[in-house]
Protein backbone atom coordinates (compact mmCIF):
# COMPACT_ATOMS: atom_id res chain seq x y z
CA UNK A 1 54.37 62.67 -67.98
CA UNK A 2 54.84 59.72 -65.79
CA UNK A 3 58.48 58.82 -65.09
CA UNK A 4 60.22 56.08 -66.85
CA UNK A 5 59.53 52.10 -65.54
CA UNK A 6 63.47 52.53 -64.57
CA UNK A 7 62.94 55.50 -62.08
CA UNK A 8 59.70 53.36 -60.65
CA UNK A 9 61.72 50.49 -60.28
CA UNK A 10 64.60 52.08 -58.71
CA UNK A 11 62.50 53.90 -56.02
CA UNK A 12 60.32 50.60 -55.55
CA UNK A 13 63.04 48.89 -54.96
CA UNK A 14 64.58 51.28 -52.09
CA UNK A 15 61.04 51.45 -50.57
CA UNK A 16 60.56 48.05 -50.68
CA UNK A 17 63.78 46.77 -49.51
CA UNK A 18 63.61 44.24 -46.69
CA UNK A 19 66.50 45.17 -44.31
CA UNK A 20 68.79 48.38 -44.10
CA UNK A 21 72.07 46.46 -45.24
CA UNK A 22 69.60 45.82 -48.93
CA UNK A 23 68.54 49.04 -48.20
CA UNK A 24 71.97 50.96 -48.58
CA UNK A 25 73.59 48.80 -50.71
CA UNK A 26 70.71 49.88 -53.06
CA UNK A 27 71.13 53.48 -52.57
CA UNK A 28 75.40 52.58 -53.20
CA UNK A 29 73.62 51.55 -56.69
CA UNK A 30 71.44 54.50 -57.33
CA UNK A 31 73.70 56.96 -56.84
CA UNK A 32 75.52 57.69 -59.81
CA UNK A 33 71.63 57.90 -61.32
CA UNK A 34 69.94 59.41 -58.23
CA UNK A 35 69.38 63.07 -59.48
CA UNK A 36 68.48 62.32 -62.55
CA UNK A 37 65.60 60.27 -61.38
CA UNK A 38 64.61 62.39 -58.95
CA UNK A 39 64.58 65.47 -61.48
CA UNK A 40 62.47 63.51 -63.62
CA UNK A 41 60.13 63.11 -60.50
CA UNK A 42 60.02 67.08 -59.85
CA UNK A 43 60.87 65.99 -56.67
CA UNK A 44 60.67 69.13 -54.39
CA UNK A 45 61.51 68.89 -51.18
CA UNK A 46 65.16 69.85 -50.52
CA UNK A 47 64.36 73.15 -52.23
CA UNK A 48 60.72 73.55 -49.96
CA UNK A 49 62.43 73.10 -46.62
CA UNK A 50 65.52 75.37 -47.60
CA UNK A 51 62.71 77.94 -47.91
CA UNK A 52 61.36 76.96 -44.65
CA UNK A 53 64.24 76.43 -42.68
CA UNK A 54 65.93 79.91 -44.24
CA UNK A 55 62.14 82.49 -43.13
CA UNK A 56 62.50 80.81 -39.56
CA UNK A 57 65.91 81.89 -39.23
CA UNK A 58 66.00 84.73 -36.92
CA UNK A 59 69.44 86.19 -38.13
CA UNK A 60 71.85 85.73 -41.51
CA UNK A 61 72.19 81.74 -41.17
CA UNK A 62 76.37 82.06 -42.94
CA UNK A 63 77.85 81.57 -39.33
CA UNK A 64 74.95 79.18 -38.40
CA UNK A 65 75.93 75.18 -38.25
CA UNK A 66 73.74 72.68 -39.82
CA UNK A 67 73.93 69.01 -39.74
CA UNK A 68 72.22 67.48 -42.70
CA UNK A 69 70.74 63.74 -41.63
CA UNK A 70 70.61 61.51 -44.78
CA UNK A 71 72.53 63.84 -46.86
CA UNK A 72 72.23 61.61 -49.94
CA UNK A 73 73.98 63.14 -52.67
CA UNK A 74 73.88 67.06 -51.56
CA UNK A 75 70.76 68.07 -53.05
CA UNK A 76 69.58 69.94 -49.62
CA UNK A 77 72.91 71.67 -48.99
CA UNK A 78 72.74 73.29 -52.34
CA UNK A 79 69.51 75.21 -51.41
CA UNK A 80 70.83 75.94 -48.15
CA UNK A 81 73.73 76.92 -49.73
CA UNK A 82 71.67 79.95 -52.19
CA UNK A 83 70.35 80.67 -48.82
CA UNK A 84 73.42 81.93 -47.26
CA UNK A 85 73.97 78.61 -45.35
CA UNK A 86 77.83 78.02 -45.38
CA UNK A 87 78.73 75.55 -42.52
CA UNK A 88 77.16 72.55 -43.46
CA UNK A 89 77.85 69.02 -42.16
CA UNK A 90 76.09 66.09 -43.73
CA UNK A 91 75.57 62.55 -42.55
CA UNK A 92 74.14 58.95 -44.90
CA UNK A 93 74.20 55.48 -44.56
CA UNK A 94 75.57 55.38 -47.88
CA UNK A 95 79.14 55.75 -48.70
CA UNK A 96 77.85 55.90 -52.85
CA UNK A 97 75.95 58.87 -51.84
CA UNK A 98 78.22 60.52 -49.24
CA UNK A 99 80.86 60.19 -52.11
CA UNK A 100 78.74 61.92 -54.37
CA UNK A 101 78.15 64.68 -51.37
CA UNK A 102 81.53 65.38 -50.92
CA UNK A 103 82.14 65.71 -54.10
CA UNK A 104 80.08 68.94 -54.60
CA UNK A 105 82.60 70.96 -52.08
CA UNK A 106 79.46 72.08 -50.19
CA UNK A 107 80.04 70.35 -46.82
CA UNK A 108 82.30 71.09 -44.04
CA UNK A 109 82.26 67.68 -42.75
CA UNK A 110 80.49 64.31 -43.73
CA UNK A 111 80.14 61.33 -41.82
CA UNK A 112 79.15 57.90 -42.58
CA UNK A 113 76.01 57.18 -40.17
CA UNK A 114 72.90 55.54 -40.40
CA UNK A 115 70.34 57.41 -37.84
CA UNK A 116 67.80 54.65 -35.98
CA UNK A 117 69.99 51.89 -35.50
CA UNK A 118 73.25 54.30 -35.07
CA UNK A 119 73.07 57.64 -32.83
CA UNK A 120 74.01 60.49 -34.39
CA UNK A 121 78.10 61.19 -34.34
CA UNK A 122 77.74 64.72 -32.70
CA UNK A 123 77.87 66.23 -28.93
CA UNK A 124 74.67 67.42 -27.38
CA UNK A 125 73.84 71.09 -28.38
CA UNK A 126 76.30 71.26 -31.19
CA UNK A 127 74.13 72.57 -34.33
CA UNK A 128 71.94 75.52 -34.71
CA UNK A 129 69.68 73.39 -37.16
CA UNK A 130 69.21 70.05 -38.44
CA UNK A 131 67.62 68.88 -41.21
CA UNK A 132 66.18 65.51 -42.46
CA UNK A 133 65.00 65.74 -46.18
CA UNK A 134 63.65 62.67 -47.67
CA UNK A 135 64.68 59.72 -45.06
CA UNK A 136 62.07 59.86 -42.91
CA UNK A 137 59.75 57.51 -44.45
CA UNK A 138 58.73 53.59 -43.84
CA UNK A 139 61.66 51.55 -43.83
CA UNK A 140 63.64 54.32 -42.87
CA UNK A 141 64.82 56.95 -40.75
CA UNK A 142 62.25 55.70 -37.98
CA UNK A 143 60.15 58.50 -36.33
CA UNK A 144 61.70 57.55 -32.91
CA UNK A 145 65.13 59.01 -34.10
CA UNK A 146 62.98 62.62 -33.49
CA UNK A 147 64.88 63.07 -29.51
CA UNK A 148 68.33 61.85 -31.11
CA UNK A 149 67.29 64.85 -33.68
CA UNK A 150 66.86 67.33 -30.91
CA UNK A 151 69.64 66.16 -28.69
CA UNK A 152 72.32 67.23 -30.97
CA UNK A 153 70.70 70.76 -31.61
CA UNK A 154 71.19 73.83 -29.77
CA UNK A 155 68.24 75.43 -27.22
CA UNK A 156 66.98 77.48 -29.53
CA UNK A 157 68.38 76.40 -32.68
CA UNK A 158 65.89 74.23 -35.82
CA UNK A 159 64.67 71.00 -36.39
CA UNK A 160 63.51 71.13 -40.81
CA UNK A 161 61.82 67.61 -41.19
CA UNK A 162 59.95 66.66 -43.89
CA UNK A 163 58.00 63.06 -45.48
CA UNK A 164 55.28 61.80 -47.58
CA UNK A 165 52.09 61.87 -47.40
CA UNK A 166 50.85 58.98 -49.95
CA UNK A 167 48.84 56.19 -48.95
CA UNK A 168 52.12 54.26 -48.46
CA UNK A 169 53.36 56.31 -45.86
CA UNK A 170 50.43 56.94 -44.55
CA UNK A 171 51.03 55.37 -41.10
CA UNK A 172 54.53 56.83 -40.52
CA UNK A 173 52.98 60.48 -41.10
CA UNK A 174 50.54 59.58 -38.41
CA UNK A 175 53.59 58.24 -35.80
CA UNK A 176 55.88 61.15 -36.95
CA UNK A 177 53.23 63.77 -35.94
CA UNK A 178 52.05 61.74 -32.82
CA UNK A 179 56.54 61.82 -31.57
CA UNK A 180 56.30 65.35 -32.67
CA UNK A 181 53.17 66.44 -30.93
CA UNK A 182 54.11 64.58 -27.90
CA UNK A 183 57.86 66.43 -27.61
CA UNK A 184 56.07 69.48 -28.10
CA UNK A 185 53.44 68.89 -24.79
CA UNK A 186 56.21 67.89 -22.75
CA UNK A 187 58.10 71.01 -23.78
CA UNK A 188 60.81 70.21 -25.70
CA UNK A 189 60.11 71.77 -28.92
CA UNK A 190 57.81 74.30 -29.90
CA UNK A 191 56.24 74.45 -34.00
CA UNK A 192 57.28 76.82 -36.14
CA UNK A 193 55.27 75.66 -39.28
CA UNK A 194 53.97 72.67 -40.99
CA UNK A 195 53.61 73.42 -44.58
CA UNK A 196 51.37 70.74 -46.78
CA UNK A 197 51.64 70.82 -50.13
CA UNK A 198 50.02 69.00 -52.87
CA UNK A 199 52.53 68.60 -55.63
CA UNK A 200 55.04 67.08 -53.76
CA UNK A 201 56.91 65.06 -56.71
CA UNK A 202 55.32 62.74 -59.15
CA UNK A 203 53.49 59.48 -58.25
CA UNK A 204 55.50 56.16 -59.55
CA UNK A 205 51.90 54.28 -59.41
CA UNK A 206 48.31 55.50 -59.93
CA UNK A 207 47.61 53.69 -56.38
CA UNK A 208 50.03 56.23 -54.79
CA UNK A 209 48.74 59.29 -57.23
CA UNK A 210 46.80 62.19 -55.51
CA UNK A 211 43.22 62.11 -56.32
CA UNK A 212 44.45 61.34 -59.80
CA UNK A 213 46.71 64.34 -60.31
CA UNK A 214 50.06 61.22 -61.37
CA UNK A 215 51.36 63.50 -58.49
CA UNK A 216 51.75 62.59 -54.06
CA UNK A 217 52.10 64.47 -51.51
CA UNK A 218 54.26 65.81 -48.69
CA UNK A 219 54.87 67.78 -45.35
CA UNK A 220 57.69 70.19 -44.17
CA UNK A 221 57.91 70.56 -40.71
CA UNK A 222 59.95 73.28 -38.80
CA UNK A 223 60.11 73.26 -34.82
CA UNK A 224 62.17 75.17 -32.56
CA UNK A 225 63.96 73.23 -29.39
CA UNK A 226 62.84 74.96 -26.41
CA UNK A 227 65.53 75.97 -23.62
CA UNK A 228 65.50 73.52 -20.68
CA UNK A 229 64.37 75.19 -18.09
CA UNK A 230 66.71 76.09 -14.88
CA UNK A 231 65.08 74.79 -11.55
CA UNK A 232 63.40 77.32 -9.72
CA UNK A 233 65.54 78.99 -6.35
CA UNK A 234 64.69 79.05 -3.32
């Protein structure tokens, strides 16, 4: 079934919103109605890169810390959460959707931030993983955020990315996997897996629909940040 002309025109209007003040005053809007419409779209990701994130994990993740960029309203953190994941800190633009975060009691700590103009409010090395669920897109998280991503994790620790791979977004898949592949030949991070998948959530236009299936679809990647390496002696 396709989802209602209100759920299109809510995410058309995020997508298509000219600057990021618009942008988050929108999503201030939307969230009181976000997961609803997004349930109506079978909208999959935050539970596909919980998966991920959770069968890369070398070790039980409970004492592991997480940063989650572009929180929105705490989807992601509640399948990390049936994953063992218990220190979770969560960052948004939004201060509709961080209220709606904080009030599911999942997060440690949430911060109002919005990544690409803003850096991220953490130290260098402080998580084990991060994750970025839904923001990375055209318009807005943009795919040069990727080394602000990797400075605030841990040698060693996660990066869980994931975005769209409709005709829309077409171009920002191709510049996210170009920053990716390029951090990975200079050494920085090292894949893990990149997971396609068809069914992603449901199309809100047949122009945007997967070979006609009313559906689009999406990536998860996982990468691991390498150690920097100590200079030779000698």
């Amino acid at each position: 079934m396709r989802p209602s002309a209100g759920v299109r025109e809510r995410v058309a209007a995020v997508h298509g919103a000219g600057g990021l003040r618009e942008r988050l005053q929108l999503y201030d809007r939307w969230a009181a109605r976000y997961e609803q419409d997004v349930a109506a779209l079978e909208y999959r990701a935050p539970e596909l890169a919980a998966a991920s994130l959770a069968s890369a994990f070398p070790a039980p993740p409970a004492g592991a810390r997480l940063l989650d960029v572009g929180c929105g309203t705490g989807l992601v953190a509640r399948e990390l959460h049936r994953r063992g994941f218990r220190c979770l800190h969560g960052v948004d633009g939004s201060a509709g959707m961080l209220e709606r975060a904080r009030s599911t009691g999942l997060y440690r700590e949430l911060r109002r931030c919005a990544l690409g103009p803003e850096p991220l409010p953490a130290p260098a090395e402080h998580y084990d993983a991060v994750t970025v669920v839904g923001a990375l897109g055209e318009g807005q998280v943009p795919s040069a955020a990727v080394p602000e991503l990797l400075r605030v994790t841990k040698a060693g620790g996660f990066l869980c990315l994931t975005t769209r791979s409709n005709p829309s977004n077409r171009r920002y898949r191709a510049e996210l996997d170009a920053a990716l592949e390029g951090l990975e030949r200079r050494g920085a991070c090292q894949k893990v897996l990149v997971r396609e998948v068809e069914r992603w959530e449901r199309a809100t236009s047949e122009e945007e629909s997967t070979q006609g299936t009313g559906y689009i679809s999406g990536v998860v990647y996982v990468y691991r940040k390498c150690p920097v390496p100590t200079p030779a002696e000698g």
